[in-house]
Protein backbone atom coordinates (compact mmCIF):
# COMPACT_ATOMS: atom_id res chain seq x y z
CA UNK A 1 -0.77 -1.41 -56.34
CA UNK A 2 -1.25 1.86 -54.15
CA UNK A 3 -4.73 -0.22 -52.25
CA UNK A 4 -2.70 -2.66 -51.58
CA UNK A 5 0.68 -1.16 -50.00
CA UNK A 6 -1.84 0.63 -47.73
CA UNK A 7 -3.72 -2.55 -46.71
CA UNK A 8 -0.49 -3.89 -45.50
CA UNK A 9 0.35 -0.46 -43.76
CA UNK A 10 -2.93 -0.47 -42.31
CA UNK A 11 -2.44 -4.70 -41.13
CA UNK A 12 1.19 -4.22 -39.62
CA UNK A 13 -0.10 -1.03 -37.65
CA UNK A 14 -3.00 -2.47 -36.47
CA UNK A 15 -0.95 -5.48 -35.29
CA UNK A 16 2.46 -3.68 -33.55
CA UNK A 17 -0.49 -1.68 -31.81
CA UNK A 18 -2.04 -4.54 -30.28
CA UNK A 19 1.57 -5.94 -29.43
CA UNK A 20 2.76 -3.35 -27.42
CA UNK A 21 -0.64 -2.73 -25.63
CA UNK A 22 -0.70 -5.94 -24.56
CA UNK A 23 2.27 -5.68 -22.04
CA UNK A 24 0.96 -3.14 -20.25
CA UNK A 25 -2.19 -4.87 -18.66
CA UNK A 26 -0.05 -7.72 -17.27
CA UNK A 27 0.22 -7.57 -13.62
CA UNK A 28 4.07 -7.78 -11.81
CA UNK A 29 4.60 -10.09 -9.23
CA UNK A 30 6.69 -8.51 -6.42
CA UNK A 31 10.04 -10.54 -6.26
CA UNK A 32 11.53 -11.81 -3.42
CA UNK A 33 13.35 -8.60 -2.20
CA UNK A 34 10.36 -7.12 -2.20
CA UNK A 35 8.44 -9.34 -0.57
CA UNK A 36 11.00 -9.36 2.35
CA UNK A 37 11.17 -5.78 2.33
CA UNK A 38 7.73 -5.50 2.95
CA UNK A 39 7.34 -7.96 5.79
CA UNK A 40 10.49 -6.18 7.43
CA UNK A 41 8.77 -2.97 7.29
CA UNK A 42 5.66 -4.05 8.85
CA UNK A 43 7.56 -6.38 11.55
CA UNK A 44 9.16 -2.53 12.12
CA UNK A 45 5.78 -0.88 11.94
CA UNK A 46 4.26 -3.11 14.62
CA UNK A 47 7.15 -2.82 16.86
CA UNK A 48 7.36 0.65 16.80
CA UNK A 49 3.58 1.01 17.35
CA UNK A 50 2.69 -1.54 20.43
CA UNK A 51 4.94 0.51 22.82
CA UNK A 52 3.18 3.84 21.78
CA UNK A 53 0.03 2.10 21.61
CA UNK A 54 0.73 0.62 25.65
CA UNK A 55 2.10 4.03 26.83
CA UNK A 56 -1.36 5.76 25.48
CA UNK A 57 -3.42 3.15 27.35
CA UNK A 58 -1.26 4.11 30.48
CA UNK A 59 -1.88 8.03 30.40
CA UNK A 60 -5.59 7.13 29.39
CA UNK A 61 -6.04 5.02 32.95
CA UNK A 62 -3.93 7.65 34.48
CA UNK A 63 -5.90 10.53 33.61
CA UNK A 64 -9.30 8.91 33.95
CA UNK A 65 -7.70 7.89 37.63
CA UNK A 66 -6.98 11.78 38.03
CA UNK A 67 -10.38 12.76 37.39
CA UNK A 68 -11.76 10.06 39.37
CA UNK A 69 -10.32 11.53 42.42
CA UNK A 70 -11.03 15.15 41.35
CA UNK A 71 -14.48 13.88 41.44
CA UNK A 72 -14.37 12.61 45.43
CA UNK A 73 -12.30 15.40 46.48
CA UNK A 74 -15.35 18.02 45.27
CA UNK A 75 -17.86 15.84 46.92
């Protein structure tokens, strides 16, 4: 009588342990907020960074047009 209550004990464990770890290896697919959240923020991102990324290419040319002409006026 005493086996056998802790067979079952030991079978519904064993089985609410596997239910619950199941849920955690599932993977959760980013809903459509999300999703639009995410492609707003980069739209942002990109906006934000192709002026900066212009204005550096400017002072680049500009300084390597300053040295340039450092360079003729020691020669």
């Amino acid at each position: 009588m005493k086996s056998r209550k802790t067979i079952i004990m030991l079978f519904l464990s064993s089985i609410l342990l596997c239910a619950c770890s199941g849920d955690n290896d599932k993977e959760t697919k980013a809903g459509k907020i999300d999703t639009m959240t995410k492609e707003i923020g980069q739209e942002a991102v990109r906006m934000i960074k192709t002026p900066i990324e212009k204005a550096q290419a400017v002072a680049d040319e500009e300084k390597k047009r300053a040295q340039e002409m450092d360079a003729r006026g020691n020669q």
